[in-house]
PDB file of N, CA and C in Angstrom:
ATOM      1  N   UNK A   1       0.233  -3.832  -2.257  1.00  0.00           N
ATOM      2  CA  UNK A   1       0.744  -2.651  -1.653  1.00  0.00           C
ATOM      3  C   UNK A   1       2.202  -2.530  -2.054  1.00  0.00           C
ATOM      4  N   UNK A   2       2.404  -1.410  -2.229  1.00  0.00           N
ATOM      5  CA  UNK A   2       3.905  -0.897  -3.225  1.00  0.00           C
ATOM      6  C   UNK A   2       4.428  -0.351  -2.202  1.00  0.00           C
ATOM      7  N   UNK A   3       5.311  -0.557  -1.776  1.00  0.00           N
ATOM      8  CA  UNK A   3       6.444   0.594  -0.429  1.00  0.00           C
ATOM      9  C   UNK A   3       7.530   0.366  -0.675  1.00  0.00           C
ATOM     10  N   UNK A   4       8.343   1.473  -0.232  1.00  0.00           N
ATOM     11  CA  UNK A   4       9.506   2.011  -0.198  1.00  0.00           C
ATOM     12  C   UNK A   4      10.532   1.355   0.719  1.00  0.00           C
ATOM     13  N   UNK A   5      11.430   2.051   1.518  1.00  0.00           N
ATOM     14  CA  UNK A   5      12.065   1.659   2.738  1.00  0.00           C
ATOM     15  C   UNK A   5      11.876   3.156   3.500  1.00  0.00           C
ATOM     16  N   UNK A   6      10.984   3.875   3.692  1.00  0.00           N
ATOM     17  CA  UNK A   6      10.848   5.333   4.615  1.00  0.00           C
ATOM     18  C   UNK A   6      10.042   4.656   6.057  1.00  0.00           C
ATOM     19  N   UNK A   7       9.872   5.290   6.328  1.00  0.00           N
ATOM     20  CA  UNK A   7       9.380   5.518   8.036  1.00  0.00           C
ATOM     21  C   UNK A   7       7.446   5.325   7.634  1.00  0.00           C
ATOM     22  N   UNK A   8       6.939   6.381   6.372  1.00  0.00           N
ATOM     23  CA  UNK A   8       5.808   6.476   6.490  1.00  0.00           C
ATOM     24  C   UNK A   8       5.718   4.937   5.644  1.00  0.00           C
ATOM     25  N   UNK A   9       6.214   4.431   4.561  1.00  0.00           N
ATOM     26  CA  UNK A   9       6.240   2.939   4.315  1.00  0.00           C
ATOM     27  C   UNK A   9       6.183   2.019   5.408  1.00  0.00           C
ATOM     28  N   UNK A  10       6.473   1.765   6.032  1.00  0.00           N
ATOM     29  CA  UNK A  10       6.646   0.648   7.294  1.00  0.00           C
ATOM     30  C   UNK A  10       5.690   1.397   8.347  1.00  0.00           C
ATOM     31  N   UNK A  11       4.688   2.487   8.452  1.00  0.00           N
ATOM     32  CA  UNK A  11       3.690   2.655   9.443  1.00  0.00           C
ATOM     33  C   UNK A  11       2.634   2.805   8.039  1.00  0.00           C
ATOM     34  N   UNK A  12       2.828   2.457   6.797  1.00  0.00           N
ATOM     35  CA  UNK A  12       1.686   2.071   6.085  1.00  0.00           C
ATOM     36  C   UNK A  12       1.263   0.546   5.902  1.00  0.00           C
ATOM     37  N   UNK A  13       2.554  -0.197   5.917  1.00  0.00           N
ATOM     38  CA  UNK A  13       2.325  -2.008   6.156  1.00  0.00           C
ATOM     39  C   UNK A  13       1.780  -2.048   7.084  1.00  0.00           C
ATOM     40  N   UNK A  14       2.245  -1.680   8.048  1.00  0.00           N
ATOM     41  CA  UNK A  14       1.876  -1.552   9.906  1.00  0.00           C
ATOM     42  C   UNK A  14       0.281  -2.173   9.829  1.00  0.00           C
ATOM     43  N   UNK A  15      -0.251  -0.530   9.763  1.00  0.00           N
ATOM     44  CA  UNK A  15      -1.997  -0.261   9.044  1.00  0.00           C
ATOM     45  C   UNK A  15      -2.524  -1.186   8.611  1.00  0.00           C
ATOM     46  N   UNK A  16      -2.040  -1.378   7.471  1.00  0.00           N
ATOM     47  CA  UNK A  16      -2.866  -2.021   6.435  1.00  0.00           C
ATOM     48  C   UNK A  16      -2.882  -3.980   6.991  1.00  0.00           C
ATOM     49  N   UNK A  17      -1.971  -4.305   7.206  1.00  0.00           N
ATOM     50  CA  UNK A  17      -1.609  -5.501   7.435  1.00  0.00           C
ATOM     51  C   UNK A  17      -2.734  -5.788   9.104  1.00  0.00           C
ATOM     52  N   UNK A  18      -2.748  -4.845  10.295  1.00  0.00           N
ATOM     53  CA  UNK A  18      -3.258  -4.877  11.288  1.00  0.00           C
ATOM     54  C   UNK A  18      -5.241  -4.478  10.701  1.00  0.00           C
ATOM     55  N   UNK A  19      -5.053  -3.423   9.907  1.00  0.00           N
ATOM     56  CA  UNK A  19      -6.713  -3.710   9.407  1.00  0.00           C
ATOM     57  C   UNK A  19      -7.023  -4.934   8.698  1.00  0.00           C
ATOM     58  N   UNK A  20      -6.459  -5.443   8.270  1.00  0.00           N
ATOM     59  CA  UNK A  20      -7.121  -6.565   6.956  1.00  0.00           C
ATOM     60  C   UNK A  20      -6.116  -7.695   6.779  1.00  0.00           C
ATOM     61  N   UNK A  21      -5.121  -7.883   7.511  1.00  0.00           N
ATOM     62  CA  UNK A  21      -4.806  -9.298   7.808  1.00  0.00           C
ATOM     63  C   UNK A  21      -3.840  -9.396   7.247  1.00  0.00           C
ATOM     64  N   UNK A  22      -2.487 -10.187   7.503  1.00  0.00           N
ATOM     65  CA  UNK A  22      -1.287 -10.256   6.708  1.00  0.00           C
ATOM     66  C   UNK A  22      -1.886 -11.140   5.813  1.00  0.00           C
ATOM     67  N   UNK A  23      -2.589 -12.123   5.348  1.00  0.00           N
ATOM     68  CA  UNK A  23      -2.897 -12.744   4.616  1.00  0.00           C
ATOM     69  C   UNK A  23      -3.577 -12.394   3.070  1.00  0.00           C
ATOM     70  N   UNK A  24      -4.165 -11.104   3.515  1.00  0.00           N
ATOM     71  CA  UNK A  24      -5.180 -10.516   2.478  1.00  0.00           C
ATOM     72  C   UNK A  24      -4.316  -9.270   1.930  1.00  0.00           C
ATOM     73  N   UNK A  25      -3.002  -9.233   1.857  1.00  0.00           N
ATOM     74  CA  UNK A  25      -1.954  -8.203   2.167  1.00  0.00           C
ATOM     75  C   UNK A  25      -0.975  -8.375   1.092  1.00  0.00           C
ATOM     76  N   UNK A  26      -0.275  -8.269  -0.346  1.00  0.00           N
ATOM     77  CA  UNK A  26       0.489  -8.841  -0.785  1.00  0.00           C
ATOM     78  C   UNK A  26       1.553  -6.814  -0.670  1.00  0.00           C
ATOM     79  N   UNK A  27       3.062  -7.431   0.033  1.00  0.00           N
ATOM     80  CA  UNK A  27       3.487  -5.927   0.101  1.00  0.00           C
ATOM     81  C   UNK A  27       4.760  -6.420  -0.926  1.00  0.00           C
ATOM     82  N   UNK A  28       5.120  -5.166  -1.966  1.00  0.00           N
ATOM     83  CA  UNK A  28       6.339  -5.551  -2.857  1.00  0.00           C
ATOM     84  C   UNK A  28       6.771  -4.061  -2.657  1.00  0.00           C
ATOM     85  N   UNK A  29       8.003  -4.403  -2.124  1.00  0.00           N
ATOM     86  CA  UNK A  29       9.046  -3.694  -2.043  1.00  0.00           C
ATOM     87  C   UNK A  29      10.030  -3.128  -3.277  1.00  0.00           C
ATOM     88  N   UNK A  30       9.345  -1.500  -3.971  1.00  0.00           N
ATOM     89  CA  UNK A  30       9.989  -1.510  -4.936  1.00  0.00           C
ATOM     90  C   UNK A  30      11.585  -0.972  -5.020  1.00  0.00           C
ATOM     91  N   UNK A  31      12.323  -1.403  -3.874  1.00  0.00           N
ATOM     92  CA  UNK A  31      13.261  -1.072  -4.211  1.00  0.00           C
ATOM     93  C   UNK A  31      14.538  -2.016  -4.156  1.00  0.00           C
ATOM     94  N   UNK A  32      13.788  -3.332  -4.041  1.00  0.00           N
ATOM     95  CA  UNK A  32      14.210  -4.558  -3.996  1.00  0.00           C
ATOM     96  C   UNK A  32      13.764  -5.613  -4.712  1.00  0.00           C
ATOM     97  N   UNK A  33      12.820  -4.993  -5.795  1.00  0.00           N
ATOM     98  CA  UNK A  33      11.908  -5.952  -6.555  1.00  0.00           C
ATOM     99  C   UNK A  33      11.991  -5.560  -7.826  1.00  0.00           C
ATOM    100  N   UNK A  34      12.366  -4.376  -8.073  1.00  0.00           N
ATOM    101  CA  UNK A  34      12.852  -3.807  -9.114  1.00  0.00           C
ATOM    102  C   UNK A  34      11.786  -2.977 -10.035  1.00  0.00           C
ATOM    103  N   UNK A  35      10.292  -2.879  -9.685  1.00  0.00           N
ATOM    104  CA  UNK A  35       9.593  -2.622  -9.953  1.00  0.00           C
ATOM    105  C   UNK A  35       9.040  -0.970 -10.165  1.00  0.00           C
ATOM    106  N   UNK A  36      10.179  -0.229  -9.179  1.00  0.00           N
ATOM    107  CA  UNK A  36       9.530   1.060  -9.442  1.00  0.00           C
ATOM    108  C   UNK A  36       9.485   1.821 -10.999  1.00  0.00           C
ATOM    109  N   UNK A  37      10.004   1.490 -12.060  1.00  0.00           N
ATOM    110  CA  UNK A  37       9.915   2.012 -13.247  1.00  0.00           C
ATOM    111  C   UNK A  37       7.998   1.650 -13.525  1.00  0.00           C
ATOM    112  N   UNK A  38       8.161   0.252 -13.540  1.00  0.00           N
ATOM    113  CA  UNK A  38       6.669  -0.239 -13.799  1.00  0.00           C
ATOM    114  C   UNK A  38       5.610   0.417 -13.364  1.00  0.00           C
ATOM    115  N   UNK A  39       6.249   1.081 -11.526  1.00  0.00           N
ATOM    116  CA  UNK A  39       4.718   1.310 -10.858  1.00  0.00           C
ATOM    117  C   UNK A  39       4.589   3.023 -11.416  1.00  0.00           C
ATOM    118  N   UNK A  40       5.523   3.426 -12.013  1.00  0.00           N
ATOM    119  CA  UNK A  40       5.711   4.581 -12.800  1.00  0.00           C
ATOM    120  C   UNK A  40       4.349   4.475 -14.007  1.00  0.00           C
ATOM    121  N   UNK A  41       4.798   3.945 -14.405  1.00  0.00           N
ATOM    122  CA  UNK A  41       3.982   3.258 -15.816  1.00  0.00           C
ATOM    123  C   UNK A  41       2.390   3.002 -15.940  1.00  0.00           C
ATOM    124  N   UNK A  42       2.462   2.016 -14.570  1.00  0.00           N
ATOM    125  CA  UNK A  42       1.093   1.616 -14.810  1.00  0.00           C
ATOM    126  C   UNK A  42       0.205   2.504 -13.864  1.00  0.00           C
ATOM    127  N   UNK A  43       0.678   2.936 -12.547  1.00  0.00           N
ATOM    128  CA  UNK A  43      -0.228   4.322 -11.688  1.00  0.00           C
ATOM    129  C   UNK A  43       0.554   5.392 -12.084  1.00  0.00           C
ATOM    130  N   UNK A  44       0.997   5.578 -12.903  1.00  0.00           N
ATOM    131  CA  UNK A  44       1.749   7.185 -13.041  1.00  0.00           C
ATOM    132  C   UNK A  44       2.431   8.274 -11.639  1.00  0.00           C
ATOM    133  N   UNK A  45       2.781   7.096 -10.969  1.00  0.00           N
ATOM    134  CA  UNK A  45       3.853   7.678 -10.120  1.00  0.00           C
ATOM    135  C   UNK A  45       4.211   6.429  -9.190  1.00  0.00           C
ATOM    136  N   UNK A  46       5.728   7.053  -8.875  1.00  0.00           N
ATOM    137  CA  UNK A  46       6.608   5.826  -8.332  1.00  0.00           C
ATOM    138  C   UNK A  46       6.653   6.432  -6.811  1.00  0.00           C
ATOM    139  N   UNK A  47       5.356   7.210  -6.409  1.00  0.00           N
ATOM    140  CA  UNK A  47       5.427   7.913  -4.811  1.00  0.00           C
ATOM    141  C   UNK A  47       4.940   6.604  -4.237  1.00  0.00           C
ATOM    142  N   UNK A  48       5.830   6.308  -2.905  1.00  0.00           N
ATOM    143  CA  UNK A  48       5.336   5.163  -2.089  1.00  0.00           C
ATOM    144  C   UNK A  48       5.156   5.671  -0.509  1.00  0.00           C
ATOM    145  N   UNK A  49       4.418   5.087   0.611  1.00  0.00           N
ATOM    146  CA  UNK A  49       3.551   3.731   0.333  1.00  0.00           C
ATOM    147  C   UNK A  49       2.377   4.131  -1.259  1.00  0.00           C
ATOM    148  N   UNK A  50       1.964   3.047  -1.764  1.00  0.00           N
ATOM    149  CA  UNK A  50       1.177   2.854  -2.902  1.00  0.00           C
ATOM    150  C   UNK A  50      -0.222   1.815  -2.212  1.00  0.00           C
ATOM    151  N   UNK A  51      -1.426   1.981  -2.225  1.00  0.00           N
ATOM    152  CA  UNK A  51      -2.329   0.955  -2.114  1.00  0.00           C
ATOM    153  C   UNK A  51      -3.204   0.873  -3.427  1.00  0.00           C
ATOM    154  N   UNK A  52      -2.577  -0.235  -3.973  1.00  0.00           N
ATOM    155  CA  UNK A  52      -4.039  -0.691  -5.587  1.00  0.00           C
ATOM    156  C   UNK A  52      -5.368  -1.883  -4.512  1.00  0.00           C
ATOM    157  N   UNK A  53      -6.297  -1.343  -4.570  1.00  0.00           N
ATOM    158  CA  UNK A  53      -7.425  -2.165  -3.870  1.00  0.00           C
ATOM    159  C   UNK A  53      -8.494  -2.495  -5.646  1.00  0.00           C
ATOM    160  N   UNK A  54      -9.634  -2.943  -4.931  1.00  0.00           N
ATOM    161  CA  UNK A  54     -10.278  -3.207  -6.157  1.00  0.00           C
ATOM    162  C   UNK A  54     -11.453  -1.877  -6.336  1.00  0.00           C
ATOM    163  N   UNK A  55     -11.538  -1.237  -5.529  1.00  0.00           N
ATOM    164  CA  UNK A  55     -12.269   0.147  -5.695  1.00  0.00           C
ATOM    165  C   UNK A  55     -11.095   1.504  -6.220  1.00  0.00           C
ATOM    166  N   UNK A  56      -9.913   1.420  -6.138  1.00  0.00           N
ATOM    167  CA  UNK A  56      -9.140   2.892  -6.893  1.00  0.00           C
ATOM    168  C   UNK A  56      -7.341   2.124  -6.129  1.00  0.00           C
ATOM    169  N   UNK A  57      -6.832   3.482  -6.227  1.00  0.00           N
ATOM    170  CA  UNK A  57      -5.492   3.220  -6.085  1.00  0.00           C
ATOM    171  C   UNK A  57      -5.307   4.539  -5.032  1.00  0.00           C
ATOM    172  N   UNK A  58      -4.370   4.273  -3.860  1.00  0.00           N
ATOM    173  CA  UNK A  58      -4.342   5.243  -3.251  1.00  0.00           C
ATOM    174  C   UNK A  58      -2.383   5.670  -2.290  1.00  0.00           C
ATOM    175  N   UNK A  59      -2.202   6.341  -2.885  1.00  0.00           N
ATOM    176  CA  UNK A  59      -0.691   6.793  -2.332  1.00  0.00           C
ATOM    177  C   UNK A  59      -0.227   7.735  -1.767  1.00  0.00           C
ATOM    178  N   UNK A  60       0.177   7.495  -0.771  1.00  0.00           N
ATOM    179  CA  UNK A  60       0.818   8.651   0.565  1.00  0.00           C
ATOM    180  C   UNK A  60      -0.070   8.065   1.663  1.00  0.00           C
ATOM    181  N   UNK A  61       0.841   7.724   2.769  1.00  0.00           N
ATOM    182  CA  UNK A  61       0.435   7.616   4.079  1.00  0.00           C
ATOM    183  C   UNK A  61      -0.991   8.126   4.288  1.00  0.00           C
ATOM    184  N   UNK A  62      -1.306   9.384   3.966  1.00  0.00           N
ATOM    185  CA  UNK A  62      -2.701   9.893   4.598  1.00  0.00           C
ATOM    186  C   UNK A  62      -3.650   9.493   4.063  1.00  0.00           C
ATOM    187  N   UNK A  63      -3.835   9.285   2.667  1.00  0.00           N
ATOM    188  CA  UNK A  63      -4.594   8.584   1.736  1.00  0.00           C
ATOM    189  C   UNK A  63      -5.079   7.133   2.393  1.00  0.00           C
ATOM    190  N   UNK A  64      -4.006   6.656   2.659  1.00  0.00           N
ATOM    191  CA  UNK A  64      -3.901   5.059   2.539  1.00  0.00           C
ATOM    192  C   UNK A  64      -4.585   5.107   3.909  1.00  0.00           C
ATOM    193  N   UNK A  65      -4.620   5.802   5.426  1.00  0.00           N
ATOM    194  CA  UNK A  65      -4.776   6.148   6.636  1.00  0.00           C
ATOM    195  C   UNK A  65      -6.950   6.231   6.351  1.00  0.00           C
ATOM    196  N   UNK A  66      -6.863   7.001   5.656  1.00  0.00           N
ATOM    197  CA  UNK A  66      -8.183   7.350   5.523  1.00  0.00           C
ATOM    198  C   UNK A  66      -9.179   5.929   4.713  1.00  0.00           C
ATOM    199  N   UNK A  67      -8.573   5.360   3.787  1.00  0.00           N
ATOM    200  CA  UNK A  67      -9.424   4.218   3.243  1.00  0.00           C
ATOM    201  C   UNK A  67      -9.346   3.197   3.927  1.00  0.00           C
ATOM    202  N   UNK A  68      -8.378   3.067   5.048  1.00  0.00           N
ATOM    203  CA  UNK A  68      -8.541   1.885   5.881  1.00  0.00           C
ATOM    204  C   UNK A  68      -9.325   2.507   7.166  1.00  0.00           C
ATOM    205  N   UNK A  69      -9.675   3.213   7.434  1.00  0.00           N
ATOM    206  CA  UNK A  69     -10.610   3.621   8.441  1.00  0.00           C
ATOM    207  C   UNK A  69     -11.872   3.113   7.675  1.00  0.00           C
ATOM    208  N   UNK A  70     -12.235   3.562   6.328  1.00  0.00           N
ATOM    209  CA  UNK A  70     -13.415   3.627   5.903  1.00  0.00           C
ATOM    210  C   UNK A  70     -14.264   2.213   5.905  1.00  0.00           C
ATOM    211  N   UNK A  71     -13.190   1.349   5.374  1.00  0.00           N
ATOM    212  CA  UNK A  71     -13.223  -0.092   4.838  1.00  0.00           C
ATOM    213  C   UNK A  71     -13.220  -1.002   6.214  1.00  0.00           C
ATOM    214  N   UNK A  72     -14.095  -2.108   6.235  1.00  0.00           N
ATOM    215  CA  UNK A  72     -14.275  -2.779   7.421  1.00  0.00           C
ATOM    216  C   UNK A  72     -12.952  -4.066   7.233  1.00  0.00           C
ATOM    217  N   UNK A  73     -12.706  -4.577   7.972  1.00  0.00           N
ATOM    218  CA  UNK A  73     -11.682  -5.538   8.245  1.00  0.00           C
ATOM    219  C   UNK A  73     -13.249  -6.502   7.538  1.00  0.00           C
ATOM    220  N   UNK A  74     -12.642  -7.741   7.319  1.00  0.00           N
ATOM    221  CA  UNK A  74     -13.586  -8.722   6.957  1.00  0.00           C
ATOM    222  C   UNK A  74     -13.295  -9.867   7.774  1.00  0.00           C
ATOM    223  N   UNK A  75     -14.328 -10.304   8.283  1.00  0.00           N
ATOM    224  CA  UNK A  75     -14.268 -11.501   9.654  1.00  0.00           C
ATOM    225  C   UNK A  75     -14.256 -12.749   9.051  1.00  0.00           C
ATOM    226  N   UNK A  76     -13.344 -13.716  10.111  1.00  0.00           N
ATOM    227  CA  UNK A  76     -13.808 -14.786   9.576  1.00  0.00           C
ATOM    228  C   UNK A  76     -14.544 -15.555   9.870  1.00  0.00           C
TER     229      UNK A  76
END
């Protein structure tokens, strides 16, 4: 997960981290990691929050809101 420092960044960690576990969670901060040229590059836009999963890539709060509803938390 790719985020920013905005308001909808930090209620997209929020989400994602409370559906599916800080563990299963890797968040890089591109504006401290230096990475936003890259995430330019390789998803063709540096709009954050960013979620790369193994089914697609999904960016903007509402996006990211809707595939974690869809997707089950996984138990242990």
């Amino acid at each position: 997960m790719y985020v920013g420092e905005g308001e909808e960044d930090e209620e997209a960690v929020k989400l994602v981290k409370e559906r599916f576990g800080g563990k299963e969670v890797m968040v890089i901060r591109v504006s401290r990691d230096g990475v936003r040229g890259w995430l330019r590059w390789e998803y063709g836009t540096d709009e954050t929050p960013l979620l790369a999963t193994p089914f697609g890539v999904y960016y903007g709060l509402k996006a990211i809101k809707t595939v974690a509803s869809r997707l089950a938390p996984r138990i242990s």
